[in-house]
N, C-alpha and C. Protein backbone atom coordinates (compact mmCIF):
# COMPACT_ATOMS: atom_id res chain seq x y z
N UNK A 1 42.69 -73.28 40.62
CA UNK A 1 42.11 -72.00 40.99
C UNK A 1 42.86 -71.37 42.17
N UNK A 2 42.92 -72.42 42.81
CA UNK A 2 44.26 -71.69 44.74
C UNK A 2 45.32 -71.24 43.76
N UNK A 3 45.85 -71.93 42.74
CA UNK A 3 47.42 -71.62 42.82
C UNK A 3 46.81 -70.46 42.13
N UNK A 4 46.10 -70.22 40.83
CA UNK A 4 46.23 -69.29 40.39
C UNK A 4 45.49 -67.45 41.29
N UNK A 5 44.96 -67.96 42.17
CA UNK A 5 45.01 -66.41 43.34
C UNK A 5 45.98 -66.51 44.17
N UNK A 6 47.07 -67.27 44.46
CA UNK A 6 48.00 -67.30 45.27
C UNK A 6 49.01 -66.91 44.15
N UNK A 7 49.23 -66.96 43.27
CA UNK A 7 49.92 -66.29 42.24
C UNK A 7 49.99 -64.67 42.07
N UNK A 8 48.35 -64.35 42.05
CA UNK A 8 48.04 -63.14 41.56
C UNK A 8 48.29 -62.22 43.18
N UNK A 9 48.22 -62.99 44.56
CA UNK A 9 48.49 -62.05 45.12
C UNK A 9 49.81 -61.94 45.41
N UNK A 10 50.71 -62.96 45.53
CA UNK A 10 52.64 -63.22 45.12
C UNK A 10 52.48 -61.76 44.42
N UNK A 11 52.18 -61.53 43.26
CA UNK A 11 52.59 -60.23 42.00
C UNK A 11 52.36 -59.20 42.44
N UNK A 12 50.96 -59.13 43.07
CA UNK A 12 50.48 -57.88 43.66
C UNK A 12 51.08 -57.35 44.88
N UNK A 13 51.84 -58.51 45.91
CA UNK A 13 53.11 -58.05 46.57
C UNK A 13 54.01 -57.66 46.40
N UNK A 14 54.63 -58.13 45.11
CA UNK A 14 55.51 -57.71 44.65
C UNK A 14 55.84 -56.50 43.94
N UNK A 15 54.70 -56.30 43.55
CA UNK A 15 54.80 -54.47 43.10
C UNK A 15 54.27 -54.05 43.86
N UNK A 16 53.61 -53.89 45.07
CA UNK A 16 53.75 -53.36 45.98
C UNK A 16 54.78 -52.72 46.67
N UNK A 17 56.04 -54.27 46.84
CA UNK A 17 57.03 -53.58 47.69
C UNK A 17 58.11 -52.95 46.59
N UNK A 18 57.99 -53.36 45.08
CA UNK A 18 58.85 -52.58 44.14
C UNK A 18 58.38 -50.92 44.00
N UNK A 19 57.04 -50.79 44.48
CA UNK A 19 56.06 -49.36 44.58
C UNK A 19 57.14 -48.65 45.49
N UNK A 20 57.02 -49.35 47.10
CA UNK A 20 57.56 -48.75 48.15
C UNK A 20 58.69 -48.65 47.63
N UNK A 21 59.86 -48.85 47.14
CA UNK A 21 61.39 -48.29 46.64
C UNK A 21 61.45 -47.83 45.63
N UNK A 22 60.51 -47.99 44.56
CA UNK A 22 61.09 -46.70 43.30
C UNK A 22 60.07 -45.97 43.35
N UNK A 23 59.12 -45.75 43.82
CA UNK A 23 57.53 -45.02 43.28
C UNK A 23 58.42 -43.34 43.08
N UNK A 24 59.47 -43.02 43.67
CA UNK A 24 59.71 -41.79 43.00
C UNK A 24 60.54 -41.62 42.20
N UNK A 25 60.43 -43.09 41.34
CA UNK A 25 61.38 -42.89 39.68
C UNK A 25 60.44 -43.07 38.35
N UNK A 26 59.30 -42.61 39.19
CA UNK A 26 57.83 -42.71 38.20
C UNK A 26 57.11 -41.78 38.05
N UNK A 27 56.64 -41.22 37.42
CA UNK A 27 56.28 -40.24 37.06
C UNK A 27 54.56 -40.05 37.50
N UNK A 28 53.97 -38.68 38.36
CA UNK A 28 52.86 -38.44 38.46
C UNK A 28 52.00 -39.19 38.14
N UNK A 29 51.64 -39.26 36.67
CA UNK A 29 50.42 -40.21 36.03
C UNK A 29 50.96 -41.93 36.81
N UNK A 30 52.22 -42.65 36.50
CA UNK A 30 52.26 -43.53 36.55
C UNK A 30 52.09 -44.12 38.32
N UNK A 31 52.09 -43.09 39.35
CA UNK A 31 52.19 -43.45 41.06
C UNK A 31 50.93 -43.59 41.14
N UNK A 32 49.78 -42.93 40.45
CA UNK A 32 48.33 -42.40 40.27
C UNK A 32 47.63 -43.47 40.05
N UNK A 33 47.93 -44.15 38.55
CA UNK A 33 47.18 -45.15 38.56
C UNK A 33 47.65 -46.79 39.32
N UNK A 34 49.08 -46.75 39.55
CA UNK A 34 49.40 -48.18 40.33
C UNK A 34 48.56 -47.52 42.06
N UNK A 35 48.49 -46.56 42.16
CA UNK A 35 47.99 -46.57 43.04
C UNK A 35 46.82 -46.63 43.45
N UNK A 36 45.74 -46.26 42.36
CA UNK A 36 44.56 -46.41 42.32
C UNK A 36 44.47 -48.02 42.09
N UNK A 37 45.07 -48.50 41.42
CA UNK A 37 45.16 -50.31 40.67
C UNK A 37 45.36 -51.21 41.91
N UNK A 38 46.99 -50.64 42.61
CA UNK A 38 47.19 -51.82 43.67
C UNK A 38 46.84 -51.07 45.41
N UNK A 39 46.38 -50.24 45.18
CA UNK A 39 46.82 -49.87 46.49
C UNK A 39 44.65 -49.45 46.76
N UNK A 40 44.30 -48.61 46.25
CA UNK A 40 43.05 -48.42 46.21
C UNK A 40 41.75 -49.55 45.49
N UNK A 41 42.65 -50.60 44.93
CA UNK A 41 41.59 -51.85 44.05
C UNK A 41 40.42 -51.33 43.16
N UNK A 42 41.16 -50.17 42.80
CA UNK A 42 40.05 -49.78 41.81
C UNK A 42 40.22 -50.91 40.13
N UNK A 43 39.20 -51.26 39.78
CA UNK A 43 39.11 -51.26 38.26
C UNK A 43 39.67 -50.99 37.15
N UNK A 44 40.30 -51.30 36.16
CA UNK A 44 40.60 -50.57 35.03
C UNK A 44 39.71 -49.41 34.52
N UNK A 45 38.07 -49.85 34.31
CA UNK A 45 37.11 -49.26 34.10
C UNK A 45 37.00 -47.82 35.19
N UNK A 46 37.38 -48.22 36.28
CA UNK A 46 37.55 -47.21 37.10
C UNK A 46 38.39 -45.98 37.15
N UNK A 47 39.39 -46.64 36.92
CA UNK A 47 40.63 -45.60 36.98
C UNK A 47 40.42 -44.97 35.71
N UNK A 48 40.06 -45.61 34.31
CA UNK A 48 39.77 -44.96 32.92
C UNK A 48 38.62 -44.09 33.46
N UNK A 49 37.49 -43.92 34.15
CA UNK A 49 36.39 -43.06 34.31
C UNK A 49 36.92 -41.75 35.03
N UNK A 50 37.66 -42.09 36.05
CA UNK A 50 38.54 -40.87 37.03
C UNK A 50 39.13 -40.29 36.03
N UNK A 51 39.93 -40.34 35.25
CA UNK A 51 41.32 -40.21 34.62
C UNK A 51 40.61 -39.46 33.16
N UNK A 52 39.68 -39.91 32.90
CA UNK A 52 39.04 -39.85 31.32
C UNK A 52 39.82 -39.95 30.63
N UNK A 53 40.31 -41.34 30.45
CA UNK A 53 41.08 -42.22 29.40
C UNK A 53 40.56 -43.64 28.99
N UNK A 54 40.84 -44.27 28.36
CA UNK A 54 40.28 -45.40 28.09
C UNK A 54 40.99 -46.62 28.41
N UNK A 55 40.02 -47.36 28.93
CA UNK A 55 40.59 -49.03 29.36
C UNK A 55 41.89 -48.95 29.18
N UNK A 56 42.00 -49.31 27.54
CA UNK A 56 43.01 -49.67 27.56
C UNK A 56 44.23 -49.12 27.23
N UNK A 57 44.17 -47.69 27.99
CA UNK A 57 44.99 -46.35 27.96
C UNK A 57 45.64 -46.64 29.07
N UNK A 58 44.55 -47.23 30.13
CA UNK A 58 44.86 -47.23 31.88
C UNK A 58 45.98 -49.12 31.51
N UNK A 59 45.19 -49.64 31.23
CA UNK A 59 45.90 -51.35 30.99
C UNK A 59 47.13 -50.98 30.62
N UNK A 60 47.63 -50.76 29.12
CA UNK A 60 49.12 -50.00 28.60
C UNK A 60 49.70 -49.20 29.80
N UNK A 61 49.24 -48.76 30.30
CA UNK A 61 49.94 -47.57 31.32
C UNK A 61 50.57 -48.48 32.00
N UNK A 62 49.58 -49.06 32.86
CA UNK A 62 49.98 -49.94 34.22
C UNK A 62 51.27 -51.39 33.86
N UNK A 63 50.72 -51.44 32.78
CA UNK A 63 51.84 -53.18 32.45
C UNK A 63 53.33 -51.73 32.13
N UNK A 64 53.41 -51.06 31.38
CA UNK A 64 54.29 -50.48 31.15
C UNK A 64 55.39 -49.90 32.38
N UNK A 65 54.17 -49.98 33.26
CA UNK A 65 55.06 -49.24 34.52
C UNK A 65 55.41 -50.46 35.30
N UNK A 66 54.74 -51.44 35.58
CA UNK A 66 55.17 -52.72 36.16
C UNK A 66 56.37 -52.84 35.75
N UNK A 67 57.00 -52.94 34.73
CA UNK A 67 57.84 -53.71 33.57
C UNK A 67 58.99 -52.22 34.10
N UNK A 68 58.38 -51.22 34.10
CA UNK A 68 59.59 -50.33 34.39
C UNK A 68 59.75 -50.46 36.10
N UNK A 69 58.93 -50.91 37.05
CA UNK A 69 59.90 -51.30 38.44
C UNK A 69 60.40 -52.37 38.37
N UNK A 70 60.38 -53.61 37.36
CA UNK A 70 60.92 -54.83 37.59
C UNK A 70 62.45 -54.07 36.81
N UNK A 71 62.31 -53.37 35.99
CA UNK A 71 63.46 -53.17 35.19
C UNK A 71 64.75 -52.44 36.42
N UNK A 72 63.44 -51.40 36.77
CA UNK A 72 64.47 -50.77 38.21
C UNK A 72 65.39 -51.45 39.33
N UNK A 73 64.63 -53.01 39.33
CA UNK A 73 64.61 -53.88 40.73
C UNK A 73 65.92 -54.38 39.67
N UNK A 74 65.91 -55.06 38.67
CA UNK A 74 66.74 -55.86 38.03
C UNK A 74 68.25 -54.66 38.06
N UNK A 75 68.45 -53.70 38.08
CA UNK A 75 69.36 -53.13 37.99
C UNK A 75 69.66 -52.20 39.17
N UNK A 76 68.93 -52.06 39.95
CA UNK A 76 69.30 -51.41 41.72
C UNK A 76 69.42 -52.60 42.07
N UNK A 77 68.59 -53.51 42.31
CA UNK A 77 68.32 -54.78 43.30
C UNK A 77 67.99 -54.00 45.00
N UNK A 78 67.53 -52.61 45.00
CA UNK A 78 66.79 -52.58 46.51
C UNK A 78 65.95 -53.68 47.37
N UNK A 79 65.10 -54.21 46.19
CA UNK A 79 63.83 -55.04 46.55
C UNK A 79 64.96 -56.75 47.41
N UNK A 80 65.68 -57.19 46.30
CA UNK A 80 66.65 -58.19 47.23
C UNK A 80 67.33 -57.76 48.14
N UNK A 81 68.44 -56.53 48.25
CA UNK A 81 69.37 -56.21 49.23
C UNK A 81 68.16 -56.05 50.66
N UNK A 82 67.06 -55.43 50.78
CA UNK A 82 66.20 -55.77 51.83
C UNK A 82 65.88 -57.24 52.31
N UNK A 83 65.37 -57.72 51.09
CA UNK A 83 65.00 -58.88 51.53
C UNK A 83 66.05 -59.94 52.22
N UNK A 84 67.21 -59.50 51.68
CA UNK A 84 68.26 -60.33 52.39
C UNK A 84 68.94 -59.89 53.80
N UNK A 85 68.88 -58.53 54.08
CA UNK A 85 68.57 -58.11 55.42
C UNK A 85 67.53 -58.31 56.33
N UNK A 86 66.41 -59.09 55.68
CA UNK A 86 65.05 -59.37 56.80
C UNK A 86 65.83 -60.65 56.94
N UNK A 87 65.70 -61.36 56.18
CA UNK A 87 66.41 -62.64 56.14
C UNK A 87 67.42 -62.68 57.44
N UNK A 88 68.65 -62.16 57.42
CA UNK A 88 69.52 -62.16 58.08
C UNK A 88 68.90 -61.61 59.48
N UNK A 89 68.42 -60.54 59.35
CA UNK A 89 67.55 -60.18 60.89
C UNK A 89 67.10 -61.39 61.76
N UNK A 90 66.15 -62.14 61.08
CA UNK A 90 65.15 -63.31 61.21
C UNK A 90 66.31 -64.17 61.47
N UNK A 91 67.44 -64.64 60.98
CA UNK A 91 68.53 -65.19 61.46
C UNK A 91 69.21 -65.20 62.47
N UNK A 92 69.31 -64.05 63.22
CA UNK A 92 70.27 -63.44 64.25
C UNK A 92 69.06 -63.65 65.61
N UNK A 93 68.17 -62.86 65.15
CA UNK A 93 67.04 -63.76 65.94
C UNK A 93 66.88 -65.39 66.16
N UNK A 94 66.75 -65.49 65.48
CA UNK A 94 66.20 -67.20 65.92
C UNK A 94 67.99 -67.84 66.53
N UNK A 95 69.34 -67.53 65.87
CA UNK A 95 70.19 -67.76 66.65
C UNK A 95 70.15 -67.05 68.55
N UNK A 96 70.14 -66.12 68.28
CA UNK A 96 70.09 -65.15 70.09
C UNK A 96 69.03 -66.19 70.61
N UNK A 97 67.73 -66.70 70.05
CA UNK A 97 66.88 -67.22 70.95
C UNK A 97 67.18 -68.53 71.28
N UNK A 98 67.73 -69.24 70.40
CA UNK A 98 68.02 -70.83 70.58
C UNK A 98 69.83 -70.32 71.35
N UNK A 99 70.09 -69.65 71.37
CA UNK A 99 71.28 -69.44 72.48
C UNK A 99 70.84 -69.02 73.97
N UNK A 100 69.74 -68.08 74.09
CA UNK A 100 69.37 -67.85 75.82
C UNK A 100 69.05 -68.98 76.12
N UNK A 101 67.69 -69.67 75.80
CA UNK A 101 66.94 -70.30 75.27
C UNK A 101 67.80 -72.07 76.58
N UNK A 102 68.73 -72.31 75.46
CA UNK A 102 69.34 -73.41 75.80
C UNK A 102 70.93 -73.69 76.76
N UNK A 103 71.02 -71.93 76.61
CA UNK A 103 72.14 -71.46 77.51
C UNK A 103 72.62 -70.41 77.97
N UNK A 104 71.43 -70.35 78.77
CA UNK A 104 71.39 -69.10 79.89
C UNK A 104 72.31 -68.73 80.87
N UNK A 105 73.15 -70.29 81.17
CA UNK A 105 74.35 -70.27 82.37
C UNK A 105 75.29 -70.39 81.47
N UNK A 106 75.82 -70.19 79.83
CA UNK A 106 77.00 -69.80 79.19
C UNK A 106 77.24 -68.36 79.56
N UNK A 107 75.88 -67.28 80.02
CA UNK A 107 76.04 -65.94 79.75
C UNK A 107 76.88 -65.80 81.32
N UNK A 108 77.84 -66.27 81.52
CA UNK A 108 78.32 -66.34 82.84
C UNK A 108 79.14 -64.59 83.47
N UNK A 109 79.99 -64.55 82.11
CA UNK A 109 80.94 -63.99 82.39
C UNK A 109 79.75 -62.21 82.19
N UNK A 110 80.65 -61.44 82.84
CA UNK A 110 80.02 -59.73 82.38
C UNK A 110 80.06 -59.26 80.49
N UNK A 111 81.10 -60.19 80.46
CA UNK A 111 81.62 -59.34 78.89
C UNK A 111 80.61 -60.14 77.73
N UNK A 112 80.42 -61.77 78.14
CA UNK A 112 79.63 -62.38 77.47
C UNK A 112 78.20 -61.62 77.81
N UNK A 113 77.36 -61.49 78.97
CA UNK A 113 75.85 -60.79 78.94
C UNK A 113 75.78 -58.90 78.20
N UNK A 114 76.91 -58.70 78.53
CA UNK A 114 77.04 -57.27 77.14
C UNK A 114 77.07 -57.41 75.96
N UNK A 115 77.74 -58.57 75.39
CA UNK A 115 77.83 -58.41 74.15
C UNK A 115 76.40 -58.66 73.45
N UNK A 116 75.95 -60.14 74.47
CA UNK A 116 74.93 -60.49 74.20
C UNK A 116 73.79 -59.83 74.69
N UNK A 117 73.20 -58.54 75.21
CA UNK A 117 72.52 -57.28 75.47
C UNK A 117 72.99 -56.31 74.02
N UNK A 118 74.10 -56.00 73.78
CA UNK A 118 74.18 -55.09 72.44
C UNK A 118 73.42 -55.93 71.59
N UNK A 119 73.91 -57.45 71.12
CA UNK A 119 73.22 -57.20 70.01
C UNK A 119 71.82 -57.40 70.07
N UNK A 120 70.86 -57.98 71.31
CA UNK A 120 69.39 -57.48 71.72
C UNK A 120 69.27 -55.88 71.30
N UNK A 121 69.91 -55.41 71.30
CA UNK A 121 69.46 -54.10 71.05
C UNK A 121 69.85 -53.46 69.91
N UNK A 122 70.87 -53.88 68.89
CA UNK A 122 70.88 -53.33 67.74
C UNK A 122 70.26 -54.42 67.02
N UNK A 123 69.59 -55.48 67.72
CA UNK A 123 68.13 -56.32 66.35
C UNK A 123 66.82 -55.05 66.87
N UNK A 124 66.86 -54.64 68.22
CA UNK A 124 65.91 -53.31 68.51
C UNK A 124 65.55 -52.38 67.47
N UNK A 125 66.63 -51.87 67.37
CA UNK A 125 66.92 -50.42 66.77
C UNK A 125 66.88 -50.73 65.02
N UNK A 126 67.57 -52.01 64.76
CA UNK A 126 67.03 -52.36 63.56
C UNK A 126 65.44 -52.58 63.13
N UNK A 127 64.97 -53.36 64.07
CA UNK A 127 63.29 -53.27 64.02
C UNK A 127 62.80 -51.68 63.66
N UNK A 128 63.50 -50.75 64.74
CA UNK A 128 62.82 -49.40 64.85
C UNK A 128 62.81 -48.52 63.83
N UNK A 129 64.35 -49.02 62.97
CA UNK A 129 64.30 -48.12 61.82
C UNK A 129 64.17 -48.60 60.07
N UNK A 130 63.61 -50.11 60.70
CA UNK A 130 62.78 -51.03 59.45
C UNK A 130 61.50 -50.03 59.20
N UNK A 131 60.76 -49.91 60.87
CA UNK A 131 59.43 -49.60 60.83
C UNK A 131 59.20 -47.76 60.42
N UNK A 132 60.68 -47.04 60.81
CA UNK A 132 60.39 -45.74 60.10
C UNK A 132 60.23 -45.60 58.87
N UNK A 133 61.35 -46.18 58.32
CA UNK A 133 61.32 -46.40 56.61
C UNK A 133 60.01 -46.71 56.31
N UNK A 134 59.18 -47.85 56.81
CA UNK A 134 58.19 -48.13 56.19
C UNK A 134 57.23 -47.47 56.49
N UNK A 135 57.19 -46.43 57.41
CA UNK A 135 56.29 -45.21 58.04
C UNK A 135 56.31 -43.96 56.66
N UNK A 136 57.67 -43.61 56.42
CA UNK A 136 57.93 -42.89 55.76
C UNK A 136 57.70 -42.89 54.17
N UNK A 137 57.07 -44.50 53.80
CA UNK A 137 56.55 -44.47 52.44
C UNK A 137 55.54 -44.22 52.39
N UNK A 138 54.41 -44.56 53.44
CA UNK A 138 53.18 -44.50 53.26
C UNK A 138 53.16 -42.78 53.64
């Protein structure tokens, strides 16, 4: 029963964040109901009552459009090329910290505490314009 809701919410993340990068290669009806589905937790029954369509007008819709952001992801790959930039972020981080961290008197020289201040600040500015992008979907 765990694995299978730890499954279902894995999927529901996942078109989530496939939502956030193609939702505008989808058409009106189809942003409407993933959005009512994953984003608002409405019902099938629900979204068919709003919509005045039937169950399984709204069900067909939604698997159809799933299947068209995995298709999108499989041939852009946005959803990996991010994920492998958090990745690498989260990398550069945990290196900078296990470097102050354990060698604070390497940063001796001027040219070594600049370099190592730039890139404190372009993991900054990367944070800052992770969090616009993701300002700018919602």
């Amino acid at each position: 029963m765990f694995a299978e809701k730890a499954n279902l919410l894995s999927k529901t993340t996942r078109i989530n964040l496939l939502y956030d990068f193609y939702a505008s290669l989808l058409t009106d009806k189809q942003r409407l109901m993933l959005s009512y589905y994953y984003h608002d937790d409405f019902s099938l029954g629900e979204i068919a009552t709003e919509l005045q369509i039937s169950r399984q007008a709204v069900y067909d819709n939604i698997k159809r459009t799933e299947q068209a952001l995995n298709n999108y992801e499989q041939k852009l790959g946005l959803l990996a090329k991010h994920e492998q930039q958090v990745d690498l972020l989260l990398e550069l981080e945990r290196i900078m910290k296990q470097h102050s961290d354990e060698n604070a008197a390497s940063l001796q020289t001027d040219h070594d505490h600049l370099l190592y201040t730039q890139l404190q600040q372009l993991v900054h500015r990367y944070k800052q314009v992770e969090e616009e992008v993701v300002k700018q979907k919602n």
